[in-house]
N, C-alpha and C. Protein backbone atom coordinates (compact mmCIF):
# COMPACT_ATOMS: atom_id res chain seq x y z
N UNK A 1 62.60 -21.69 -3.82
CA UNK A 1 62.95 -20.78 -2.72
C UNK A 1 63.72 -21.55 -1.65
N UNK A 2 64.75 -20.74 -1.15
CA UNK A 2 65.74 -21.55 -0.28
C UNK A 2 65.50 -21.06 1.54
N UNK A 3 65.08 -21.65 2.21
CA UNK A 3 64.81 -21.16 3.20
C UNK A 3 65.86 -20.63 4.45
N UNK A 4 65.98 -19.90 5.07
CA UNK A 4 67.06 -19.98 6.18
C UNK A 4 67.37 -20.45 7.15
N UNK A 5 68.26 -21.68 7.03
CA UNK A 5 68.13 -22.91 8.07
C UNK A 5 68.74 -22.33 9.73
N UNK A 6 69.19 -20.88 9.67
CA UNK A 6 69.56 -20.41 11.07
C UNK A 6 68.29 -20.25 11.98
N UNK A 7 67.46 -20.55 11.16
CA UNK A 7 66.14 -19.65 11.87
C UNK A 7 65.43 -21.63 12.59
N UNK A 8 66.05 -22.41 12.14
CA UNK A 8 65.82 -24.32 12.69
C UNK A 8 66.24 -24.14 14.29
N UNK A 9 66.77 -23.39 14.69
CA UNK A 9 67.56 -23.81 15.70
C UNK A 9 66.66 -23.85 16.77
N UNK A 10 66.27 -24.60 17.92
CA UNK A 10 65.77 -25.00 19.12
C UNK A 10 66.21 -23.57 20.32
N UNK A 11 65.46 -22.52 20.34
CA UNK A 11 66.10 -21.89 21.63
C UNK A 11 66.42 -22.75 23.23
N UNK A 12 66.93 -22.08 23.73
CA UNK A 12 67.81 -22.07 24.90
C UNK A 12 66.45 -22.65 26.17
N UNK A 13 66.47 -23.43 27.35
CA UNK A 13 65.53 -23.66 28.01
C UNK A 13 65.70 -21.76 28.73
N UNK A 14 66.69 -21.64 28.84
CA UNK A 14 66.55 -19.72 29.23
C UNK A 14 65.54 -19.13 28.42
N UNK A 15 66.13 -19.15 26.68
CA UNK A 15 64.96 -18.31 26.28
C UNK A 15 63.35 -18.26 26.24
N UNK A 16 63.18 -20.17 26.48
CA UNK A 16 61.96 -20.56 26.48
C UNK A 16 60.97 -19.42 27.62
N UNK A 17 61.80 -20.29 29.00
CA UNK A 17 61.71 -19.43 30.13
C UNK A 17 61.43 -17.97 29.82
N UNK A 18 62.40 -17.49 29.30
CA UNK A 18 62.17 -15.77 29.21
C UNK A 18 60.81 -15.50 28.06
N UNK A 19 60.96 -16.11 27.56
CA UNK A 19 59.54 -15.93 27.08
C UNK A 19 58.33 -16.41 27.38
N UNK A 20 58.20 -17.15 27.93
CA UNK A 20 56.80 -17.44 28.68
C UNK A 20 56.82 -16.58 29.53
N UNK A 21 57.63 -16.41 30.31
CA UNK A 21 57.00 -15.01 31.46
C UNK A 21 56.94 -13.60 31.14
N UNK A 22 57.33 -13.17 29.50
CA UNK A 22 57.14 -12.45 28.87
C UNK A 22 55.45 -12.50 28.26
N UNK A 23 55.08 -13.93 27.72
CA UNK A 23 53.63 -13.92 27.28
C UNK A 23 52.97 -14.17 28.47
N UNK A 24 53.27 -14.21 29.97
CA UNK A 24 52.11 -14.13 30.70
C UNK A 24 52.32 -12.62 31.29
N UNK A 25 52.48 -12.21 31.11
CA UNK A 25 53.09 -10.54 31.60
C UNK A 25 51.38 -9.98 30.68
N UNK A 26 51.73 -10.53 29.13
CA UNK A 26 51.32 -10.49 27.94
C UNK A 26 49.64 -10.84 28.15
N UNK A 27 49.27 -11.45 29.49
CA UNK A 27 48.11 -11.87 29.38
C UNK A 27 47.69 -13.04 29.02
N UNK A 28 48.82 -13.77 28.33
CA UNK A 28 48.69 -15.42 27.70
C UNK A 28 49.18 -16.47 29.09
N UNK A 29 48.61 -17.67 28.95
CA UNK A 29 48.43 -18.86 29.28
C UNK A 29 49.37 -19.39 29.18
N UNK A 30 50.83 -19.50 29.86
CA UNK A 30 51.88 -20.31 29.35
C UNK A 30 52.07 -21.46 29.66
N UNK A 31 52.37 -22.61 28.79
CA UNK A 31 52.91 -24.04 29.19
C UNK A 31 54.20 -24.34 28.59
N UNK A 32 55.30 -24.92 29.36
CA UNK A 32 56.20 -25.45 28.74
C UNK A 32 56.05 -26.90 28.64
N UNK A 33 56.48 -27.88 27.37
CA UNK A 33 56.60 -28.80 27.28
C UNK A 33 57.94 -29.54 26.97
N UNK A 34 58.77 -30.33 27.15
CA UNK A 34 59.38 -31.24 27.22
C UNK A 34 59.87 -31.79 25.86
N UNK A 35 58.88 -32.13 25.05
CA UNK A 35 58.81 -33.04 23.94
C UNK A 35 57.65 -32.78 22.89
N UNK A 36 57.21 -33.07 21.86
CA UNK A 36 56.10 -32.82 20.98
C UNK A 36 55.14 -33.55 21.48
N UNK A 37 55.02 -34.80 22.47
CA UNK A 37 54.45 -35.74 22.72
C UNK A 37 53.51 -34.74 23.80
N UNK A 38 54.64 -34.20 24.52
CA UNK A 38 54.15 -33.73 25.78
C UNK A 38 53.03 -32.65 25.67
N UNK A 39 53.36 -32.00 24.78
CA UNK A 39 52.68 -30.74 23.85
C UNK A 39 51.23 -31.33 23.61
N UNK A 40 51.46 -32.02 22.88
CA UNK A 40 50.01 -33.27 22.15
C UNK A 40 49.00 -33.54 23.55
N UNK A 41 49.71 -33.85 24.55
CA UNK A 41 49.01 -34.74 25.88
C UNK A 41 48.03 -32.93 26.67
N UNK A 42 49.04 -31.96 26.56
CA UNK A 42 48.53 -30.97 26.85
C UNK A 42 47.22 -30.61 26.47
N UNK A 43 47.81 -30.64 24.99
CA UNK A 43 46.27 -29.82 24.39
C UNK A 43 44.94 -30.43 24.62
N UNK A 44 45.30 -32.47 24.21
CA UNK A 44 44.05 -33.48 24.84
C UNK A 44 43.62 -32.65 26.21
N UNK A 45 44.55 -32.16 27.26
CA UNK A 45 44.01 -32.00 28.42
C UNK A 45 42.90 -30.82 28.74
N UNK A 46 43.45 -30.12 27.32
CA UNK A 46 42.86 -28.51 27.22
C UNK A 46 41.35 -28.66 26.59
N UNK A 47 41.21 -28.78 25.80
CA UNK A 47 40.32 -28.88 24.98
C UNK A 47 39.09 -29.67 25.46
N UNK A 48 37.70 -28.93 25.13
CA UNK A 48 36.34 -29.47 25.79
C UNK A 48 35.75 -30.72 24.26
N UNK A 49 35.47 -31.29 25.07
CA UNK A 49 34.34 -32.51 24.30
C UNK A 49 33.25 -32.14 23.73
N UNK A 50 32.71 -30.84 24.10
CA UNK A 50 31.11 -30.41 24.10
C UNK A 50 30.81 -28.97 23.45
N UNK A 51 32.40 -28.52 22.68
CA UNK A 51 32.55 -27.22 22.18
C UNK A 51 33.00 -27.57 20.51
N UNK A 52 32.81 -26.52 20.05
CA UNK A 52 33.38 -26.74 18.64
C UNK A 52 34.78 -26.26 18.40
N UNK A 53 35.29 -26.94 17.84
CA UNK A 53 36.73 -26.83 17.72
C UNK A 53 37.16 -26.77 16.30
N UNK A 54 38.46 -25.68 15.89
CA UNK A 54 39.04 -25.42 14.41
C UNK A 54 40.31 -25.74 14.83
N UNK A 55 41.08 -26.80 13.70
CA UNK A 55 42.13 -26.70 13.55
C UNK A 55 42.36 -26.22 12.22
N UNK A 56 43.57 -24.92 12.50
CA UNK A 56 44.14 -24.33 11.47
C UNK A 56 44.99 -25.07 11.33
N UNK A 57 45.03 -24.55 9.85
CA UNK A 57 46.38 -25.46 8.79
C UNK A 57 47.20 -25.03 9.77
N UNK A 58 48.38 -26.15 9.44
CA UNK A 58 49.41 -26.07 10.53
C UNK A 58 50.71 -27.62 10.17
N UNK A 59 51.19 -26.84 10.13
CA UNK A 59 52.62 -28.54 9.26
C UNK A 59 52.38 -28.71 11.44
N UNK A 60 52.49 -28.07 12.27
CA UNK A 60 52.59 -28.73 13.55
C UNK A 60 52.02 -29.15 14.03
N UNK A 61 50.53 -28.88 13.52
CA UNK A 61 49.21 -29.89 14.44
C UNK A 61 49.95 -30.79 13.52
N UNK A 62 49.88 -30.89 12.20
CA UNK A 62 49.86 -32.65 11.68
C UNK A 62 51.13 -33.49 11.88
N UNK A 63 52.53 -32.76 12.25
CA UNK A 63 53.17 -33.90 11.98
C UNK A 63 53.13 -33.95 13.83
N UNK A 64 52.58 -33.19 14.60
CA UNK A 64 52.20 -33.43 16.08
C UNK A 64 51.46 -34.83 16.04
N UNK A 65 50.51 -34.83 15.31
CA UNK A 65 49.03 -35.54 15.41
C UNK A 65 48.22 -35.07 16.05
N UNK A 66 48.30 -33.71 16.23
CA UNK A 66 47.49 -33.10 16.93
C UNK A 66 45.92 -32.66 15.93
N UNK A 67 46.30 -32.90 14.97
CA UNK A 67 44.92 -32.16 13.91
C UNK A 67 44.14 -33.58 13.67
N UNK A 68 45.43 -34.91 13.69
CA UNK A 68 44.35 -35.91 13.42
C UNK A 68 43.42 -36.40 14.80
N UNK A 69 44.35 -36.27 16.10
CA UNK A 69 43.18 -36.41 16.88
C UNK A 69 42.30 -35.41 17.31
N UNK A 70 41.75 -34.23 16.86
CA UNK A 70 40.63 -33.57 17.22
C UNK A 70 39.90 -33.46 15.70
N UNK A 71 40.44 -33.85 14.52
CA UNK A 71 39.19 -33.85 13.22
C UNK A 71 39.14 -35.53 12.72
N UNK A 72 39.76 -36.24 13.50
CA UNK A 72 39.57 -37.80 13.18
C UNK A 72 39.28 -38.71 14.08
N UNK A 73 39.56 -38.50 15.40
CA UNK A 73 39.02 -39.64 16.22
C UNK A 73 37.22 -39.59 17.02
N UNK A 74 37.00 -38.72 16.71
CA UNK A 74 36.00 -38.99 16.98
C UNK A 74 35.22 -38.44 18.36
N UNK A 75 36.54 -38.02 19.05
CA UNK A 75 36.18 -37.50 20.40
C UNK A 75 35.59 -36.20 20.73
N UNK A 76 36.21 -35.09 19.67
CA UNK A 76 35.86 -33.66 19.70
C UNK A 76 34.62 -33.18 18.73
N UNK A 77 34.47 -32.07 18.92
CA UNK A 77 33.55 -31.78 17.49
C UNK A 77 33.98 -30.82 16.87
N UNK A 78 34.81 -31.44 15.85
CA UNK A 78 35.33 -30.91 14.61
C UNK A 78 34.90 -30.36 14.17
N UNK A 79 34.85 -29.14 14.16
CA UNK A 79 34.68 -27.95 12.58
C UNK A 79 34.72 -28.50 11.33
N UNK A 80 35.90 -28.91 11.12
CA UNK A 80 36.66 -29.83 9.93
C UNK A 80 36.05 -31.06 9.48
N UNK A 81 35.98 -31.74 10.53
CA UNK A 81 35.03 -32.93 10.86
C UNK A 81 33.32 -32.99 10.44
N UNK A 82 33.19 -31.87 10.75
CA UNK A 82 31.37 -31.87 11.02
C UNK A 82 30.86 -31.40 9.15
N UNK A 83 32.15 -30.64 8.81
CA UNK A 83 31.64 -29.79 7.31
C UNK A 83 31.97 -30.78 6.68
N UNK A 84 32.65 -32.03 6.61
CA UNK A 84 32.43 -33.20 5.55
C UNK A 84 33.59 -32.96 4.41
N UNK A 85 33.17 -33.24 3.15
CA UNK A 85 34.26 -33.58 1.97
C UNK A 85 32.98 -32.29 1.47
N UNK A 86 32.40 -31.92 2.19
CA UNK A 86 31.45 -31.06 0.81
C UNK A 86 32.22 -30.02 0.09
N UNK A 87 32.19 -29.71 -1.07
CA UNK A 87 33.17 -28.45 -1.80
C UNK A 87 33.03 -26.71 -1.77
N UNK A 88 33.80 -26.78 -1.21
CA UNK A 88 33.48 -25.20 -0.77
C UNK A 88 34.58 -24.22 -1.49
N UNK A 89 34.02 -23.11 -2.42
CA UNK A 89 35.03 -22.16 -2.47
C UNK A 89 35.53 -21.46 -1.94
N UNK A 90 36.29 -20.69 -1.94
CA UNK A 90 37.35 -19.93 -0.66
C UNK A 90 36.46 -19.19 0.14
N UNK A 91 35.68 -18.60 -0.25
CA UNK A 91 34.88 -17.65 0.77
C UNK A 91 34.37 -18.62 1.82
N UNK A 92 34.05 -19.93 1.14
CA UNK A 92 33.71 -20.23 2.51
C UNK A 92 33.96 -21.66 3.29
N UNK A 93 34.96 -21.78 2.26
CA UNK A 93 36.20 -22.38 3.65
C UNK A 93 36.44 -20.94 4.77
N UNK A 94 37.07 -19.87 4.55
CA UNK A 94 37.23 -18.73 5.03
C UNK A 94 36.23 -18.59 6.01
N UNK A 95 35.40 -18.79 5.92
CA UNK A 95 34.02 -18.96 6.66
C UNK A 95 33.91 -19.57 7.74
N UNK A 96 34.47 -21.19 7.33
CA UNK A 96 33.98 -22.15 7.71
C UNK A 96 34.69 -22.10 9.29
N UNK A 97 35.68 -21.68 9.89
CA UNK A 97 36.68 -21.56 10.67
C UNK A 97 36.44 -20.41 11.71
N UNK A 98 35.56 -19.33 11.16
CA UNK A 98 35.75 -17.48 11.39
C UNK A 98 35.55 -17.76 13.04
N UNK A 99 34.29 -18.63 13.51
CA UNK A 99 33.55 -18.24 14.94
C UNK A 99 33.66 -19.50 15.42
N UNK A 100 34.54 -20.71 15.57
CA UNK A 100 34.42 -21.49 16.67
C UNK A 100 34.68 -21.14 17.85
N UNK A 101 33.98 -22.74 18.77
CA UNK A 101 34.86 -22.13 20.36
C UNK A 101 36.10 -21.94 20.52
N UNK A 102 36.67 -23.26 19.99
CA UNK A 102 37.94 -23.23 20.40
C UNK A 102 38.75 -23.11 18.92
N UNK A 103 39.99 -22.08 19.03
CA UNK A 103 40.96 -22.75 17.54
C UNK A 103 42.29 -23.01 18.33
N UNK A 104 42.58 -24.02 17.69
CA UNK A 104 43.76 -24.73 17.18
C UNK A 104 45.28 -24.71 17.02
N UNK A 105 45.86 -24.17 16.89
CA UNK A 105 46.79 -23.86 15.73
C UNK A 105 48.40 -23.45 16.36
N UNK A 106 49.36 -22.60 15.32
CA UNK A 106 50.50 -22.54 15.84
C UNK A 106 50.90 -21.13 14.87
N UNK A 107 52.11 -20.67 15.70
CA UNK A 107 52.37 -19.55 15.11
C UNK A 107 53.58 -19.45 14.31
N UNK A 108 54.11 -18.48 13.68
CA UNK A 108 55.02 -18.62 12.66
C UNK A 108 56.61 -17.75 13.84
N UNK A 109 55.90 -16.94 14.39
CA UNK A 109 57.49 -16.59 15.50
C UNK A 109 56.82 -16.04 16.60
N UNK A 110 57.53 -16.10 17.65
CA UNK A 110 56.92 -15.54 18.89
C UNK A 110 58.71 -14.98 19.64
N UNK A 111 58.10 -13.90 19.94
CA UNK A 111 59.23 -12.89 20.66
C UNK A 111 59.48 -13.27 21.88
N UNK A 112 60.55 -12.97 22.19
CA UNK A 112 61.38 -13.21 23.81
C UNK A 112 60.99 -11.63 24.59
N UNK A 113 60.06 -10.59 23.89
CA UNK A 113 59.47 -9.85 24.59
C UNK A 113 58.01 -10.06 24.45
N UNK A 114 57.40 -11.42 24.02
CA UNK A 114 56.17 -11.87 24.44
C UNK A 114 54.74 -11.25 23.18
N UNK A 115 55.36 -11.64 21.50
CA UNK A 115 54.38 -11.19 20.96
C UNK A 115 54.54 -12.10 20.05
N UNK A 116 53.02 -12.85 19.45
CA UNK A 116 53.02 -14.01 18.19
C UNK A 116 52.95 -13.36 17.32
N UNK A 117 53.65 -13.84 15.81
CA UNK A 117 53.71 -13.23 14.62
C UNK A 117 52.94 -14.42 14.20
N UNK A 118 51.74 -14.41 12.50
CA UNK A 118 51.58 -15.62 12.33
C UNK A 118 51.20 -14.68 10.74
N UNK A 119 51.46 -15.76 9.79
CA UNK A 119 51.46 -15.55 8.34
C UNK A 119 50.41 -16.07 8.02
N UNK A 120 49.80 -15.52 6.54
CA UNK A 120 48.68 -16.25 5.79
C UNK A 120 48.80 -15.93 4.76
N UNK A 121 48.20 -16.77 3.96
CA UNK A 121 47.80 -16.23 2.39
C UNK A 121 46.40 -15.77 2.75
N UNK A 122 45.46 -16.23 2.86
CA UNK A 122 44.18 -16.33 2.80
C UNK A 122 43.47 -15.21 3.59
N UNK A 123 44.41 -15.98 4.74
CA UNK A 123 43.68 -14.87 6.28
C UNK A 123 43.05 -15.82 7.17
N UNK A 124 42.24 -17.02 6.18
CA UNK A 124 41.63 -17.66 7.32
C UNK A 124 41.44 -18.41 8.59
N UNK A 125 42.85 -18.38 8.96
CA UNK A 125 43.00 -18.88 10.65
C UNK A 125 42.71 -17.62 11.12
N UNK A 126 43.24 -16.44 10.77
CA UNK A 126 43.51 -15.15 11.46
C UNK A 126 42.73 -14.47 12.02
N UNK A 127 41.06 -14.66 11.80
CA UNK A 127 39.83 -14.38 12.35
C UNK A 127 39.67 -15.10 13.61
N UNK A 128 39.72 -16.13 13.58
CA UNK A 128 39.46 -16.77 15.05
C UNK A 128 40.54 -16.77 15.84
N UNK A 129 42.03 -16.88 15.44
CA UNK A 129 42.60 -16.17 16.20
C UNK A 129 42.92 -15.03 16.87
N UNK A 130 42.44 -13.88 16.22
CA UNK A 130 42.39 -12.64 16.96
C UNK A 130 41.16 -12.22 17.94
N UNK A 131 40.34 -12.83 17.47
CA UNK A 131 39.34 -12.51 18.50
C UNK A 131 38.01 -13.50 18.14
N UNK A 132 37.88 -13.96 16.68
CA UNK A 132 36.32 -15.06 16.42
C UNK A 132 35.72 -16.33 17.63
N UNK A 133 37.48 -16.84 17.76
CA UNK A 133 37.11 -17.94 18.71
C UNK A 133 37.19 -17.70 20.15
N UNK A 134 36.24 -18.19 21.04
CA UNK A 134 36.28 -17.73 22.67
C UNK A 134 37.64 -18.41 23.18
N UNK A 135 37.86 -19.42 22.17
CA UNK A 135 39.13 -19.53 23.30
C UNK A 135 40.61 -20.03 22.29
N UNK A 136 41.28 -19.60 22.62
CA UNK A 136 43.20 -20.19 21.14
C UNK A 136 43.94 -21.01 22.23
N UNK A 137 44.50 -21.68 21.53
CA UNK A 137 45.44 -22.46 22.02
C UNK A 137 46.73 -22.76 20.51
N UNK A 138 48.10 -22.26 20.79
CA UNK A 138 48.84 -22.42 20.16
C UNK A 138 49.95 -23.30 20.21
N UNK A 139 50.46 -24.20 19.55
CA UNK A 139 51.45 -25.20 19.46
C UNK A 139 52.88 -24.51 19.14
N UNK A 140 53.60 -23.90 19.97
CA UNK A 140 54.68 -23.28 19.05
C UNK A 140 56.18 -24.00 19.40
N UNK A 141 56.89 -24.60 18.53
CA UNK A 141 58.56 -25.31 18.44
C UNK A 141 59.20 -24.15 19.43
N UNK A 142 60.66 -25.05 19.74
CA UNK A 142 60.94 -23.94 20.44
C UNK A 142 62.35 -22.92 19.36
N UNK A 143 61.84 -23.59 18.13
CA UNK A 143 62.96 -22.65 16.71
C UNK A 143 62.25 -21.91 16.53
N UNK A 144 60.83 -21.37 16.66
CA UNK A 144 60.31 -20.16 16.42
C UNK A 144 60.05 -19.17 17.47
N UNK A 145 61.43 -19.17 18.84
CA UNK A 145 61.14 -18.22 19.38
C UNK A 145 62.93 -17.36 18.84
N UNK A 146 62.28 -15.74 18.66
CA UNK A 146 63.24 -14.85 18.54
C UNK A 146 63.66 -13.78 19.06
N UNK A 147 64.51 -13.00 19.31
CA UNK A 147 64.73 -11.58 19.82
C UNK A 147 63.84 -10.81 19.95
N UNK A 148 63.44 -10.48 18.85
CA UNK A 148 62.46 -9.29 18.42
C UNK A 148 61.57 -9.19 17.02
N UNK A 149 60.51 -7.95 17.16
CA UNK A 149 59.76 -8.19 15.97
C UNK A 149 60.27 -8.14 14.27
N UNK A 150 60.88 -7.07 14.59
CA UNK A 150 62.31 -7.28 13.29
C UNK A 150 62.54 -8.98 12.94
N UNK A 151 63.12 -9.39 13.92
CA UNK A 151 63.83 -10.79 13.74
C UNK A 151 62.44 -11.55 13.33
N UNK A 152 61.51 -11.78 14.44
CA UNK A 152 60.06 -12.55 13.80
C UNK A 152 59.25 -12.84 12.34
N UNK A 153 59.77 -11.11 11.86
CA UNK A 153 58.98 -10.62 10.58
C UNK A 153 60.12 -11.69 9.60
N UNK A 154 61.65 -11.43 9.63
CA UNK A 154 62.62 -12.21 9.58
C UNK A 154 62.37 -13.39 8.99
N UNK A 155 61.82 -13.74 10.20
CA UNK A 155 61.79 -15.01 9.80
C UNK A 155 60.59 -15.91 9.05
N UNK A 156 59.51 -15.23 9.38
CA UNK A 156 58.17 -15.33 8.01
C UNK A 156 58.72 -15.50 7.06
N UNK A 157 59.49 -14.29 6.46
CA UNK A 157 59.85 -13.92 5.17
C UNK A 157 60.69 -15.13 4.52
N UNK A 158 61.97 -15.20 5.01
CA UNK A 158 62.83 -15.72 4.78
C UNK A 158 63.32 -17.46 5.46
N UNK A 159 61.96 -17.91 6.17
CA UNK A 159 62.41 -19.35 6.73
C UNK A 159 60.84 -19.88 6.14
N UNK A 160 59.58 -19.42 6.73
CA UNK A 160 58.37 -20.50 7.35
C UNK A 160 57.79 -20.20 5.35
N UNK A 161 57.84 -18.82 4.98
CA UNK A 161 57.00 -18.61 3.48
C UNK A 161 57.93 -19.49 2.51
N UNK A 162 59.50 -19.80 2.24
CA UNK A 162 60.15 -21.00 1.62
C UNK A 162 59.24 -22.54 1.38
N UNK A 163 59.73 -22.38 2.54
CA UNK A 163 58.88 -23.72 3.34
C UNK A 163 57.65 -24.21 3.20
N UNK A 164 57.12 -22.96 2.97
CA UNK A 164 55.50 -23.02 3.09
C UNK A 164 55.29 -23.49 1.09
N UNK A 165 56.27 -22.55 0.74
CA UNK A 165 55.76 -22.67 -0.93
C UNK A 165 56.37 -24.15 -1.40
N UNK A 166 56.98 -24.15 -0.68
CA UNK A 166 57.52 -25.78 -1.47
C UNK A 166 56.78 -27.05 -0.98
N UNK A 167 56.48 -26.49 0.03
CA UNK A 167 55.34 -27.37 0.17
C UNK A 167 53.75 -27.50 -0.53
N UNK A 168 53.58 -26.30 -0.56
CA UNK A 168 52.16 -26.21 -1.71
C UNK A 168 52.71 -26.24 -3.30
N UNK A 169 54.19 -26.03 -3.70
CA UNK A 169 54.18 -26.72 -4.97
C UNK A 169 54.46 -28.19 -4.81
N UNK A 170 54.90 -29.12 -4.09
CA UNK A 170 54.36 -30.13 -3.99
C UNK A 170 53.33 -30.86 -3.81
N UNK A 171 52.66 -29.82 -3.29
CA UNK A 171 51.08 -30.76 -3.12
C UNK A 171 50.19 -30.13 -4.23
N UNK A 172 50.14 -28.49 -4.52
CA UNK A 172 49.20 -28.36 -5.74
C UNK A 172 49.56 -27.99 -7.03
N UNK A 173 51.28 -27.88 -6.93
CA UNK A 173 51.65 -27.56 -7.88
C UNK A 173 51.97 -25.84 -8.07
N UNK A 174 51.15 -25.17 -7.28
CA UNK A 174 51.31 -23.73 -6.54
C UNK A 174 52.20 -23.50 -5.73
N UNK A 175 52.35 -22.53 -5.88
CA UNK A 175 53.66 -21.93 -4.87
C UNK A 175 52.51 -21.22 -3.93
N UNK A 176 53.26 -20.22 -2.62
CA UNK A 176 52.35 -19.62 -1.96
C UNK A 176 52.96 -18.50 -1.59
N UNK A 177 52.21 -17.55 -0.85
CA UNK A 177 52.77 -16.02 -0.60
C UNK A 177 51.93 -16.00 0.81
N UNK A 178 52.52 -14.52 1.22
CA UNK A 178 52.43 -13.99 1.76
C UNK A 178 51.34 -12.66 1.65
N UNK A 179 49.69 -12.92 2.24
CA UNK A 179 48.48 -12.16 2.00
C UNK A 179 48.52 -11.33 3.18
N UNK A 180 48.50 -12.03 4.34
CA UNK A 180 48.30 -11.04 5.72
C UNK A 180 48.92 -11.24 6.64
N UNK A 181 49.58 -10.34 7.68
CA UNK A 181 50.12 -11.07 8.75
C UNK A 181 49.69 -10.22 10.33
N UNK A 182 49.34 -11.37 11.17
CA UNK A 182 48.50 -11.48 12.30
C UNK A 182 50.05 -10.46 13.46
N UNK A 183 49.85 -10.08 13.88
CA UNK A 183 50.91 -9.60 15.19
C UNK A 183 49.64 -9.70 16.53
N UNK A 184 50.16 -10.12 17.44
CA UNK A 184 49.61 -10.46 18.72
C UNK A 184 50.05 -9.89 20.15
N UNK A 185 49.88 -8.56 20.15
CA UNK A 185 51.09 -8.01 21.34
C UNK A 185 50.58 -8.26 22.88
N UNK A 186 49.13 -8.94 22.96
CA UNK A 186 48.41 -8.67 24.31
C UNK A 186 46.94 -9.38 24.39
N UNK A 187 47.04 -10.19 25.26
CA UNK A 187 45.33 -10.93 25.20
C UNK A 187 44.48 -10.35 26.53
N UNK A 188 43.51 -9.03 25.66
CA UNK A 188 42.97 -8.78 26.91
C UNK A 188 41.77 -9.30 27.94
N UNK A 189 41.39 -10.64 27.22
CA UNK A 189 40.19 -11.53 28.09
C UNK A 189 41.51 -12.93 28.95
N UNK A 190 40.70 -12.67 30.15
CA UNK A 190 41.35 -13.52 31.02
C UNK A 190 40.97 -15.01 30.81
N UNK A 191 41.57 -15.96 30.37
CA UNK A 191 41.81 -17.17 30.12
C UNK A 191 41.24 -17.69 28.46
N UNK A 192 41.35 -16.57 28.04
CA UNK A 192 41.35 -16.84 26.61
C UNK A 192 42.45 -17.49 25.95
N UNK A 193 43.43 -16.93 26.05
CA UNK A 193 44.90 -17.69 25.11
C UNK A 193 45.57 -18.43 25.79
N UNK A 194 45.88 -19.40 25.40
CA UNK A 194 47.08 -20.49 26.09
C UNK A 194 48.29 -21.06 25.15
N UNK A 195 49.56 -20.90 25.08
CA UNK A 195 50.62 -20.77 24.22
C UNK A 195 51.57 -22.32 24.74
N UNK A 196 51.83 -23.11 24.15
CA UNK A 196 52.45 -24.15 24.73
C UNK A 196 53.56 -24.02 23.96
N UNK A 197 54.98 -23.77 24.83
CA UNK A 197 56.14 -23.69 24.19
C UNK A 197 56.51 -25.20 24.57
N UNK A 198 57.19 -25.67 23.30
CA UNK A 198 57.33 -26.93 23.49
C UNK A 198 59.47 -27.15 23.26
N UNK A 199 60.11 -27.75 23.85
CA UNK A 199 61.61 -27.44 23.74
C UNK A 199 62.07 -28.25 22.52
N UNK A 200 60.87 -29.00 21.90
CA UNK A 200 61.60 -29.21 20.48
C UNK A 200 61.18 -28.71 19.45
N UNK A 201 61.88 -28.86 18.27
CA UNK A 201 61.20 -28.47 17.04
C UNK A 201 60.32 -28.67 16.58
N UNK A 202 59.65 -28.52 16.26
CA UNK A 202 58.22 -28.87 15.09
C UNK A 202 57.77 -27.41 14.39
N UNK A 203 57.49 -27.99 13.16
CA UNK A 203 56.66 -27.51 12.48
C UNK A 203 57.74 -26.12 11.91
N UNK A 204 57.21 -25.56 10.92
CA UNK A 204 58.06 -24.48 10.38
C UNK A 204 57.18 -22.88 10.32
């Protein structure tokens, strides 16, 4: 699968702008960041010591280092961390993620009228992001902000699910699809969501 490299592009510090004051309109938590670094230093700042924490799969927590420092150093209490190498079948990995405090993670497009799109096969980030975990925090590039939901859906389809399968036939030999997809138009608990637009790329 060939992905659509128009959809790589870094928006505008305008569009960034126009969309963060679109997702706090939205009820979300906006941060702009600078750099991926800057993004990374954020979330350390966000995140409690004394809560349980999920990081969802995410190519942007890891090539951030954001997934290795909250399920590897030792500081947070890992979800990921705490359940071990033990073997779990899908139900309950699916499980394993549904009700932390805090999740993790990043989205697949976010609108310049202030709404996250996010893809799954499984589903299982998609529980604690919509409402399981008391509190989200999202990592999003600034190539996954777009026009509109049209364009967002867009770009699931035809940029991040490519991407996504060539990456799981490299690692399991599986390709991957498209099971459910999350839309996010409005966070109605006050200081629940926090969205860090960051002005570079990461993650697909």
């Amino acid at each position: 699968m060939y992905a659509d490299e128009a959809f790589s592009v870094a928006a505008s510090l305008q569009q960034l702008e126009r969309t963060a004051q679109a997702l706090r309109e939205a009820g979300f938590q906006v941060l702009i960041a600078d750099t991926v670094d800057d993004a990374r230093k954020l979330v350390a700042e966000l995140l409690p010591t004394d809560r349980t924490i999920f990081t969802a799969t995410s190519e942007t927590l890891r090539l951030s280092g954001i997934a290795a420092d909250i399920d590897d150093s030792g500081h947070y209490r890992s979800v990921r961390a705490e359940a071990g190498d033990a073997p779990r079948d899908v139900e309950a990995q699916i499980r394993l993620g549904a009700l932390p405090d805090v999740v993790v993670g990043s989205v697949h497009a976010v609108t310049e009228d202030g709404r996250l799109v996010i893809a799954s096969a499984s589903g299982s980030q998609l529980a604690p992001y919509a409402s399981g975990a008391r509190k989200a925090i999202w990592v999003v590039g600034a190539q996954k902000v777009v026009p509109d939901l049209d364009t967002a859906l867009r770009r699931v389809r035809t940029h991040s699910l490519p991407l996504e399968n060539n990456r799981q036939r490299e690692l399991r030999g599986l390709g991957s699809f498209i099971g459910k997809i999350l839309i996010i138009e409005r966070e109605g608990l006050p200081d629940r969501s926090t969205v860090i637009l960051t002005a570079e790329p990461i993650g697909f």
